[in-house]
PDB file of N, CA and C in Angstrom:
ATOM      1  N   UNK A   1     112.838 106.273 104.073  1.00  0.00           N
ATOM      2  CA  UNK A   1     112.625 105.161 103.160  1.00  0.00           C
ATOM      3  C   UNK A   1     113.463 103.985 103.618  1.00  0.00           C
ATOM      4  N   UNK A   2     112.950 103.207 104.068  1.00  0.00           N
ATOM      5  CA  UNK A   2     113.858 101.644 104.304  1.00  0.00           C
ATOM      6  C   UNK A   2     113.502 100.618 103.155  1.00  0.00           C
ATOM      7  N   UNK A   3     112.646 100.662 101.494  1.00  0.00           N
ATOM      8  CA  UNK A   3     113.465  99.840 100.587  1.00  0.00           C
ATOM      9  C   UNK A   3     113.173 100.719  99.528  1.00  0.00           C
ATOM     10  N   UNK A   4     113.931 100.654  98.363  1.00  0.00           N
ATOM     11  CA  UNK A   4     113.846 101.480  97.182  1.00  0.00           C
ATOM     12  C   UNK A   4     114.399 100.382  95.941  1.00  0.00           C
ATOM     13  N   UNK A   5     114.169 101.223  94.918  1.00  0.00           N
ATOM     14  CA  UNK A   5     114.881 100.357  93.670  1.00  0.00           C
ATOM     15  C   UNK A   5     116.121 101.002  93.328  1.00  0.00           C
ATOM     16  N   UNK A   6     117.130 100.568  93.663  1.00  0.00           N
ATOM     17  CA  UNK A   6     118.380 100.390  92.681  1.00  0.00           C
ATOM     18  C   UNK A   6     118.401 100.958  91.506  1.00  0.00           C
ATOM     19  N   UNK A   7     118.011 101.786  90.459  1.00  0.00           N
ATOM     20  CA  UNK A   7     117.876 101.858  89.397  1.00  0.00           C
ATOM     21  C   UNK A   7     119.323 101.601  88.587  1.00  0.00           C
ATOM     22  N   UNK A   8     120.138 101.806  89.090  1.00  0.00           N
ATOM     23  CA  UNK A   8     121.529 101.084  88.655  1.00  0.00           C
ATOM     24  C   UNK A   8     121.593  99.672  88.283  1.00  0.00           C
ATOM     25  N   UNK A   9     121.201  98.850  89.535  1.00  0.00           N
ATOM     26  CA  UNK A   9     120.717  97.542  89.875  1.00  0.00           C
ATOM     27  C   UNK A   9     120.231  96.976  88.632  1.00  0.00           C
ATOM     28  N   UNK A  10     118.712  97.600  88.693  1.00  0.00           N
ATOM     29  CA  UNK A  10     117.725  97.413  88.179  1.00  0.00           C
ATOM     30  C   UNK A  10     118.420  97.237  86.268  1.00  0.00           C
ATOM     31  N   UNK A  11     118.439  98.592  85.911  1.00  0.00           N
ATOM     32  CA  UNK A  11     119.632  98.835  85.019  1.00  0.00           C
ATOM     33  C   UNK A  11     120.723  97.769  84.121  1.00  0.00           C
ATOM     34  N   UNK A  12     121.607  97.279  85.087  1.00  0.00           N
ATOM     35  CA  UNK A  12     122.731  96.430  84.517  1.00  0.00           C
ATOM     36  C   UNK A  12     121.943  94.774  84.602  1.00  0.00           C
ATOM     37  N   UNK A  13     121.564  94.778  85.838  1.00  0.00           N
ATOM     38  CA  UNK A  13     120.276  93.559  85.518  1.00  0.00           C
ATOM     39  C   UNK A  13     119.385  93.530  84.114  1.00  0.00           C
ATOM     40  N   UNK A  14     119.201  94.125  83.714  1.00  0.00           N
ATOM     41  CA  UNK A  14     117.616  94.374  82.551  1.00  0.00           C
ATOM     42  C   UNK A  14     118.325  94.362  81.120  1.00  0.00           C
ATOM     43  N   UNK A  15     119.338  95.235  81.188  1.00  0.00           N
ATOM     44  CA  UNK A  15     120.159  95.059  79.942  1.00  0.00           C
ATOM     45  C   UNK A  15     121.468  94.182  79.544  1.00  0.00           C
ATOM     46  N   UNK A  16     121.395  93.561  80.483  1.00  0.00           N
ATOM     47  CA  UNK A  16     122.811  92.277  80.975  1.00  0.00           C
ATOM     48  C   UNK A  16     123.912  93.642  80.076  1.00  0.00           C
ATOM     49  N   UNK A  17     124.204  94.355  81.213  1.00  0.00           N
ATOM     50  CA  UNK A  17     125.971  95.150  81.114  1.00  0.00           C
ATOM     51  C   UNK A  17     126.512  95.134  82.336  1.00  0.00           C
ATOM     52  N   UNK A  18     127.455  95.452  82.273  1.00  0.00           N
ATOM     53  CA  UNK A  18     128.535  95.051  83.405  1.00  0.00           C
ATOM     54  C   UNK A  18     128.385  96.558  84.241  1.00  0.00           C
ATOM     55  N   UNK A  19     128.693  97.043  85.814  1.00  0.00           N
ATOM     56  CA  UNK A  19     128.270  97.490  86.848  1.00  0.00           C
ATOM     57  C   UNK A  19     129.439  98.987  86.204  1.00  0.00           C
ATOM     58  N   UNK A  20     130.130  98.771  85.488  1.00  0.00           N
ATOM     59  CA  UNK A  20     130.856 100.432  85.099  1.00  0.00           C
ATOM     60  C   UNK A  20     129.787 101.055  83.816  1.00  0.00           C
ATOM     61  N   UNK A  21     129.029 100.162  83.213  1.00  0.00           N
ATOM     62  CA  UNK A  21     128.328 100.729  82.257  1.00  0.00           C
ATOM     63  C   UNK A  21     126.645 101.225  82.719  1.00  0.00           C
ATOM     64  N   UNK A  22     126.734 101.540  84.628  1.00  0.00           N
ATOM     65  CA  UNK A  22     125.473 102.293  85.270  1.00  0.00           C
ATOM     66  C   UNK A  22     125.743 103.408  85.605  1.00  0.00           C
ATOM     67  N   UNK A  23     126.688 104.442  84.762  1.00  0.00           N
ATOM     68  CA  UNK A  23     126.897 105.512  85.930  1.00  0.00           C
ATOM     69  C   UNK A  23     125.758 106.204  84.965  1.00  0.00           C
ATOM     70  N   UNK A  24     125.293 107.216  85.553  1.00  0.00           N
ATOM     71  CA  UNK A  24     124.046 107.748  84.814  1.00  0.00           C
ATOM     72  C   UNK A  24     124.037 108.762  83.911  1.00  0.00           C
ATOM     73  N   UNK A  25     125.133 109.215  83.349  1.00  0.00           N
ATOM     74  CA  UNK A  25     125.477 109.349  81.852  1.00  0.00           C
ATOM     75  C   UNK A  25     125.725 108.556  80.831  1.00  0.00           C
ATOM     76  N   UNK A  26     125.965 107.710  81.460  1.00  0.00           N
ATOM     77  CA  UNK A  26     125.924 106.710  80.307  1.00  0.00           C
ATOM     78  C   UNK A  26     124.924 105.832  80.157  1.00  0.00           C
ATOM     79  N   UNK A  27     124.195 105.463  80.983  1.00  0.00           N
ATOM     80  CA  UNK A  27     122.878 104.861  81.082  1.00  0.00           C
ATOM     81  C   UNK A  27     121.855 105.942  79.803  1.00  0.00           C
ATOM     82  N   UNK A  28     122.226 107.140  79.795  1.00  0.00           N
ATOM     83  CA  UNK A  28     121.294 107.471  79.202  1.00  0.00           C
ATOM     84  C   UNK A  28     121.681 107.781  77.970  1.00  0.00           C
ATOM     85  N   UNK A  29     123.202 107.494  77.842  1.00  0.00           N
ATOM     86  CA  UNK A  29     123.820 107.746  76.617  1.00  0.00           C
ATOM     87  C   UNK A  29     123.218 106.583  75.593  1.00  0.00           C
ATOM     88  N   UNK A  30     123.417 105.486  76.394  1.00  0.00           N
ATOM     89  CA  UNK A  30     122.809 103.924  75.487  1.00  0.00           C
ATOM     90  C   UNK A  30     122.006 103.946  75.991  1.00  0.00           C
ATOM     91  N   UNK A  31     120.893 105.153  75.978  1.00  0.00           N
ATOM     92  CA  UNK A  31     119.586 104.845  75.386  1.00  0.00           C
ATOM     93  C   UNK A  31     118.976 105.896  75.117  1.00  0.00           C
ATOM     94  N   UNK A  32     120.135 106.471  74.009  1.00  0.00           N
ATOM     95  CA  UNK A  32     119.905 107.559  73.025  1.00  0.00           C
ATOM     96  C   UNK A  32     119.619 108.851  73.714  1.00  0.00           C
ATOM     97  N   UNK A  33     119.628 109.363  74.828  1.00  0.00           N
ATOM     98  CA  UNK A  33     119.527 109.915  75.571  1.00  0.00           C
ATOM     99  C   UNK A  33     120.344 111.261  76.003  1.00  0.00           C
ATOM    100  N   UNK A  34     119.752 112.322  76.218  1.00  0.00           N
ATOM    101  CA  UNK A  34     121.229 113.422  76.579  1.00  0.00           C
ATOM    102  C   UNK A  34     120.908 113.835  77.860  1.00  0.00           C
ATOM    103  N   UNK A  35     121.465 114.037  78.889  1.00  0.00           N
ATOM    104  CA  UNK A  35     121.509 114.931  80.604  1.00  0.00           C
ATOM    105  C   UNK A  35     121.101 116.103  80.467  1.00  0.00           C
ATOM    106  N   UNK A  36     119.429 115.851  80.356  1.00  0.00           N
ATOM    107  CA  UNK A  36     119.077 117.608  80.783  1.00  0.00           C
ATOM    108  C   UNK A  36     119.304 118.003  82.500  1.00  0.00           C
ATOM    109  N   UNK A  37     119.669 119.015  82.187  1.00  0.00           N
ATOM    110  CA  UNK A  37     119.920 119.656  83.039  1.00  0.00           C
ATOM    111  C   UNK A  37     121.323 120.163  84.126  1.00  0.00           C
ATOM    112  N   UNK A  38     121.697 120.283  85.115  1.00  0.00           N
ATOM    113  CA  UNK A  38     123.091 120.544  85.528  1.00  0.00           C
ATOM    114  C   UNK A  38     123.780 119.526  86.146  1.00  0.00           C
ATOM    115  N   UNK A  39     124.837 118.670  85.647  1.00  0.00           N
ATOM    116  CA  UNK A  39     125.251 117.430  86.679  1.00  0.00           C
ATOM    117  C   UNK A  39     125.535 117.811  88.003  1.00  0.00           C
ATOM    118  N   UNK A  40     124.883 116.811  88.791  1.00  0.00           N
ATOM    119  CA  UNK A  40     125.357 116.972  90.169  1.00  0.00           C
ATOM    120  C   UNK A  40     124.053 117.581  90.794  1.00  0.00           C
ATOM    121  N   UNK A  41     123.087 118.335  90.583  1.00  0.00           N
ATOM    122  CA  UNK A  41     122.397 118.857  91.240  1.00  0.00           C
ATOM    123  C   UNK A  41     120.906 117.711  91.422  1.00  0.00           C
ATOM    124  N   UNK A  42     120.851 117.632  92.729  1.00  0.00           N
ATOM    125  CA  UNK A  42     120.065 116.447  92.897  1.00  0.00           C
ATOM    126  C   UNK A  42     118.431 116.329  91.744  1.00  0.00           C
ATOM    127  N   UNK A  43     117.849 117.970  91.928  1.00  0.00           N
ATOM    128  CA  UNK A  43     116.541 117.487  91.199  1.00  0.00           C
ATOM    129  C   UNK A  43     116.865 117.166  89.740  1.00  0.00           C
ATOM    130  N   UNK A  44     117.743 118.002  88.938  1.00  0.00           N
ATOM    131  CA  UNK A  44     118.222 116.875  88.016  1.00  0.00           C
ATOM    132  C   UNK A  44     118.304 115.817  87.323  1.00  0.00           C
ATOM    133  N   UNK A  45     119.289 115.678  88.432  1.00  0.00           N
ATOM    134  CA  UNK A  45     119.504 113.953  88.602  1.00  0.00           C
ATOM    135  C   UNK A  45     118.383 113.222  88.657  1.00  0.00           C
ATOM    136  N   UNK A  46     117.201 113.361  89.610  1.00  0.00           N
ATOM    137  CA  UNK A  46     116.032 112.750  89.869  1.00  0.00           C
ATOM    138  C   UNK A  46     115.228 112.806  88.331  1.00  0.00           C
ATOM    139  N   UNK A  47     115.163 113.785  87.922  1.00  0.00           N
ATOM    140  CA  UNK A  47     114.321 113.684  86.677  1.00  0.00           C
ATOM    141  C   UNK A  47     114.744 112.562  85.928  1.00  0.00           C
ATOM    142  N   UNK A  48     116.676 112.875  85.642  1.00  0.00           N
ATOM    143  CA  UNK A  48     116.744 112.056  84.302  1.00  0.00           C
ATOM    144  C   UNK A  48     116.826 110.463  84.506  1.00  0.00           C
ATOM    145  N   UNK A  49     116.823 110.515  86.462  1.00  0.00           N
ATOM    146  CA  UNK A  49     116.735 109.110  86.594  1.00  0.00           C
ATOM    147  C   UNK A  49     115.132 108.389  86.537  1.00  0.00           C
ATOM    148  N   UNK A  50     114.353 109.088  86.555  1.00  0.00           N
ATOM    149  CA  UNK A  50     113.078 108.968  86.366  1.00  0.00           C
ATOM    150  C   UNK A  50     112.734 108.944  84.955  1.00  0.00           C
ATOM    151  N   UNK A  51     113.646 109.486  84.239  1.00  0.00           N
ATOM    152  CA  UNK A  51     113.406 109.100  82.622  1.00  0.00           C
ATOM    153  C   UNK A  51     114.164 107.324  81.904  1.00  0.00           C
ATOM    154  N   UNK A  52     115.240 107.416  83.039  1.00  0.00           N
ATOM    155  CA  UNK A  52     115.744 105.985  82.698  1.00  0.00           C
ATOM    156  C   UNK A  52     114.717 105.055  83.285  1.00  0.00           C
ATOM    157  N   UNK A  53     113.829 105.376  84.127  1.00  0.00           N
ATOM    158  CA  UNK A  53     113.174 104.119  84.597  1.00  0.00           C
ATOM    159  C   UNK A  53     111.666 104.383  83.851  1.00  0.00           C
ATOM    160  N   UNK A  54     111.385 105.422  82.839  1.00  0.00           N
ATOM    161  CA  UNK A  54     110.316 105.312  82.307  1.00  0.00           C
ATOM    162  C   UNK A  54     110.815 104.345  80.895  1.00  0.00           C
ATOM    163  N   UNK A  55     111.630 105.009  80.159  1.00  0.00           N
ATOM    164  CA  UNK A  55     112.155 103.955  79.227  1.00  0.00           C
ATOM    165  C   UNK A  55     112.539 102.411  79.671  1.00  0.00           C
ATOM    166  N   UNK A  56     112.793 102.088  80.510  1.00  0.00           N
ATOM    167  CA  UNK A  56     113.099 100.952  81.050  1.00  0.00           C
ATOM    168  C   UNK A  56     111.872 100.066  81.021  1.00  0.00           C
ATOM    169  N   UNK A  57     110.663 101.053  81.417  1.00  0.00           N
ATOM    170  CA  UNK A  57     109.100 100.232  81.594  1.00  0.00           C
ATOM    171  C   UNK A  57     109.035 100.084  80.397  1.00  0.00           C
ATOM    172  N   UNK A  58     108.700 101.014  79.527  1.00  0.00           N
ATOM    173  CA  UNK A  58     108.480 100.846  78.106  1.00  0.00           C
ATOM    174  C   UNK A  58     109.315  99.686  77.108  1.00  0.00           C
ATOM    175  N   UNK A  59     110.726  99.254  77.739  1.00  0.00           N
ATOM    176  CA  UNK A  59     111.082  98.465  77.224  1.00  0.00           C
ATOM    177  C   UNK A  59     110.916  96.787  77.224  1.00  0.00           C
ATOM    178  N   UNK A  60     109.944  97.244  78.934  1.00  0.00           N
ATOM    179  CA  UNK A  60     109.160  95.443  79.348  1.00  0.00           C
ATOM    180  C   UNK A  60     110.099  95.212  80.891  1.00  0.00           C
ATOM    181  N   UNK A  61     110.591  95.911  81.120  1.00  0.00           N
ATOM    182  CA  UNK A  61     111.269  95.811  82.494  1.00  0.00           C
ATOM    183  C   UNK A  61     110.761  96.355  83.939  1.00  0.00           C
ATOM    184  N   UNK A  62     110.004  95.128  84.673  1.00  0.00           N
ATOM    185  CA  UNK A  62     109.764  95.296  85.628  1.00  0.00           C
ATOM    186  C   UNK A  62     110.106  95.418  87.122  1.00  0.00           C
ATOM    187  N   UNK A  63     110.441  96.921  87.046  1.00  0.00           N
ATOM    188  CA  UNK A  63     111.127  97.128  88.156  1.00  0.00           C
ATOM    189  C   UNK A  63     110.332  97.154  89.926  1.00  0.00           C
ATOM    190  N   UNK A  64     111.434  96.306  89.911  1.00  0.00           N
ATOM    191  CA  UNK A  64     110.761  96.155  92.368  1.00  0.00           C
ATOM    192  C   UNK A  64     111.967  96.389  92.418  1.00  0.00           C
ATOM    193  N   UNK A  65     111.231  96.974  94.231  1.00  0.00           N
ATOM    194  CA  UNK A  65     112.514  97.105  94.860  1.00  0.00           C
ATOM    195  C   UNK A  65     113.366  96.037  95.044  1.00  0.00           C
ATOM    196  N   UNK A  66     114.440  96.266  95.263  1.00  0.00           N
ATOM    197  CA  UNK A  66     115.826  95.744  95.014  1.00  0.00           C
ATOM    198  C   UNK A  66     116.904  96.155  96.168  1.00  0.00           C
ATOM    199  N   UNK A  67     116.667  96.929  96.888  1.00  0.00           N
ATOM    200  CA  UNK A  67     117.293  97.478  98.742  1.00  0.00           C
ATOM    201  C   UNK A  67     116.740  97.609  99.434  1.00  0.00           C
ATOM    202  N   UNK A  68     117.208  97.282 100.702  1.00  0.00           N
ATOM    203  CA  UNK A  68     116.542  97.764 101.480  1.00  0.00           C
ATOM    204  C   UNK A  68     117.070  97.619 103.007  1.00  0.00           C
ATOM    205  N   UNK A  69     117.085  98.648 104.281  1.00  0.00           N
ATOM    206  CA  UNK A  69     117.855  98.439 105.238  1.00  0.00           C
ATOM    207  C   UNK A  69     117.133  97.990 106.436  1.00  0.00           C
ATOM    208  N   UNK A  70     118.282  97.463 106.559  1.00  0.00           N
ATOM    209  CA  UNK A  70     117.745  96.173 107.997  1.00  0.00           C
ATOM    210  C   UNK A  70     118.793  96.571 108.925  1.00  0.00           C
ATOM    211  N   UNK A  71     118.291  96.929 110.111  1.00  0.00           N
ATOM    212  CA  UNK A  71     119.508  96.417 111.566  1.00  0.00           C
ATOM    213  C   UNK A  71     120.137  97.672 110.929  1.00  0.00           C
ATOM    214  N   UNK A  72     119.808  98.901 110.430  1.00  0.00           N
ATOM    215  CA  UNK A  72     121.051  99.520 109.894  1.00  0.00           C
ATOM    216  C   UNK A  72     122.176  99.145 108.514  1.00  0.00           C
ATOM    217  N   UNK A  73     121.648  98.013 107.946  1.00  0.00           N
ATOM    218  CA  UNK A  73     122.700  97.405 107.419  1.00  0.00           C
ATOM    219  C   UNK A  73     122.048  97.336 105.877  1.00  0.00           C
ATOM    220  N   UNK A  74     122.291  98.227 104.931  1.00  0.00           N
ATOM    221  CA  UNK A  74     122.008  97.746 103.244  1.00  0.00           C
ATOM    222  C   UNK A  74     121.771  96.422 102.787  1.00  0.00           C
ATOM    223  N   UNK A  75     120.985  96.123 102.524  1.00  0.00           N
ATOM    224  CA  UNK A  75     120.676  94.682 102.164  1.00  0.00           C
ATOM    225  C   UNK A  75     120.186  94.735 100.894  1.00  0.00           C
ATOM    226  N   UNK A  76     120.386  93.617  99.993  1.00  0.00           N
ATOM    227  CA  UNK A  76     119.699  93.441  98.543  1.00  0.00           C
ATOM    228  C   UNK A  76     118.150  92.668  98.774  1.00  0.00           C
ATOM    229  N   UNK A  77     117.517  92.923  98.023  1.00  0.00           N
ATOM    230  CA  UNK A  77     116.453  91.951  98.171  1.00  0.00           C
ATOM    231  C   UNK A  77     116.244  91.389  96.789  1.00  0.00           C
ATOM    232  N   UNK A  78     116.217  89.772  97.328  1.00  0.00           N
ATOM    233  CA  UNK A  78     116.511  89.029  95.965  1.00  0.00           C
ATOM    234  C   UNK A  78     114.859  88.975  95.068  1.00  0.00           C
ATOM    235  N   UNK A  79     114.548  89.104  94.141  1.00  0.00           N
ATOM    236  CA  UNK A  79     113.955  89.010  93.454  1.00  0.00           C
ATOM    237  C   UNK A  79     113.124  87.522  93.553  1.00  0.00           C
ATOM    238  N   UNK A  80     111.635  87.073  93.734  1.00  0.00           N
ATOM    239  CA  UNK A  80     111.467  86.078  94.056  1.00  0.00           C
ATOM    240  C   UNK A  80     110.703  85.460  92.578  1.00  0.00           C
ATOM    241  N   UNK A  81     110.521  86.404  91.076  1.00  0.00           N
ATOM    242  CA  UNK A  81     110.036  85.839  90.087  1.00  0.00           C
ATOM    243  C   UNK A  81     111.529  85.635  89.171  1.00  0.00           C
ATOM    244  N   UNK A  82     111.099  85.149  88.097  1.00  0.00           N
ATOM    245  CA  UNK A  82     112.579  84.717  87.104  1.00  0.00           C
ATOM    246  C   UNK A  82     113.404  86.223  86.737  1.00  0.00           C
ATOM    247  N   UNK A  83     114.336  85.991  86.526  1.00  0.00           N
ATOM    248  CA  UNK A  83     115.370  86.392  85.891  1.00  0.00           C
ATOM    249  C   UNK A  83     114.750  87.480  85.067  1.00  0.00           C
ATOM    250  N   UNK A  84     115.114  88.834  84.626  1.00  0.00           N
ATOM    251  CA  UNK A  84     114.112  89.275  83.240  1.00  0.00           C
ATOM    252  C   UNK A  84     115.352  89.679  82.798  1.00  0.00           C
ATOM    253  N   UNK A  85     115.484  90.141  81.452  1.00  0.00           N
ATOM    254  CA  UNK A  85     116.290  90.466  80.430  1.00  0.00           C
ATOM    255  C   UNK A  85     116.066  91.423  79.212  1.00  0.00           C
ATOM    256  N   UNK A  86     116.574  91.577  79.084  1.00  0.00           N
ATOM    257  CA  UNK A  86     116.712  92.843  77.291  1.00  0.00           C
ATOM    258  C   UNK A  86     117.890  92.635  76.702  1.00  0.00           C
ATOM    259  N   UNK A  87     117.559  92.739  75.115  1.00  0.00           N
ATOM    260  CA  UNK A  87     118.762  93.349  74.634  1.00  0.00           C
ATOM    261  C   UNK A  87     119.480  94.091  75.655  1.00  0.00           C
ATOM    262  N   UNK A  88     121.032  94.791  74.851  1.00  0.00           N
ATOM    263  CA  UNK A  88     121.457  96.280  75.236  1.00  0.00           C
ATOM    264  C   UNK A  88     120.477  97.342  74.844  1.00  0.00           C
ATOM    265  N   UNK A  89     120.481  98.269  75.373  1.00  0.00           N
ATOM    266  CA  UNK A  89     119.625  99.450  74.510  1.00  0.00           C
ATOM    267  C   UNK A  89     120.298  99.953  73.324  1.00  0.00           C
ATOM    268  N   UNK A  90     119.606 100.426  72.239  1.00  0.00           N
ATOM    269  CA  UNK A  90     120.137 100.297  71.108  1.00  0.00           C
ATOM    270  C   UNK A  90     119.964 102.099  71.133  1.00  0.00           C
ATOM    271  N   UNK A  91     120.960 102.690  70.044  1.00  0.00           N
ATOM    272  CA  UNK A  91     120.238 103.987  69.805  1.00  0.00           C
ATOM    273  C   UNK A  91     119.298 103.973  69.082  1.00  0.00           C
ATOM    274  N   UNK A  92     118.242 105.147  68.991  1.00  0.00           N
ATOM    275  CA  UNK A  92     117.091 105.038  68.606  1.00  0.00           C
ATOM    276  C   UNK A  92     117.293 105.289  67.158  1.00  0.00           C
ATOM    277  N   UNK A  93     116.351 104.583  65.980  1.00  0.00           N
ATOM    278  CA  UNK A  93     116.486 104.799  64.700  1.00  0.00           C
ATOM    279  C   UNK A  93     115.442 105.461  64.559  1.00  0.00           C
ATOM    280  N   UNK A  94     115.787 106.735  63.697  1.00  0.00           N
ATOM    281  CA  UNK A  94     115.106 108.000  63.129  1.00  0.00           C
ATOM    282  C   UNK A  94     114.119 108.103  62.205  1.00  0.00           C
ATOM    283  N   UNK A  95     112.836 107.783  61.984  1.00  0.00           N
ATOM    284  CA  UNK A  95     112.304 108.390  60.373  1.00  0.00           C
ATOM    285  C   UNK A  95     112.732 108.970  59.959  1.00  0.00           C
ATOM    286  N   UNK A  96     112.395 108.825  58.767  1.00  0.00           N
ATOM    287  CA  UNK A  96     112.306 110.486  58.055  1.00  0.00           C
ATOM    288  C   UNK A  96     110.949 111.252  57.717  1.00  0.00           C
TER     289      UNK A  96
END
């Protein structure tokens, strides 16, 4: 793969929070969210990061890639439409 999305990136971009509030327990903490499965083990991880970027769509956030390597070298790729934004994620409110 030479570009992918950031979902971190993507993440602290979409919900304007600051780059300590992407580690991915807590990403899913503020947004009501619990870590199925075993930390650390990659498929895991992949799921519940695939659940942060399904809620993320659902919230109006359109995610592109955002990396990508050149010459060997990590590069950002800047976004060429506006700015997008959200609230914070809120926890979810319950019926009854």
């Amino acid at each position: 793969a030479k570009k992918w999305i950031n979902i971190r990136k993507s993440y602290g971009n979409f919900y304007k929070v600051p780059r300590n509030q992407t580690k991915l327990t807590i990403m899913l903490e503020n947004l009501g969210m619990s870590y199925d499965g075993r930390p650390h083990s990659g498929l895991d991880d992949s799921k519940n990061i695939a659940r942060i970027a399904i809620r993320m769509l659902q919230d109006g956030c359109d995610l592109r890639v955002n990396e990508r390597i050149h010459g060997g070298q990590l590069m950002t790729v800047s976004s060429s439409g506006p700015l997008e934004g959200a609230p914070a994620p809120q926890m979810p409110r319950y019926r009854n």
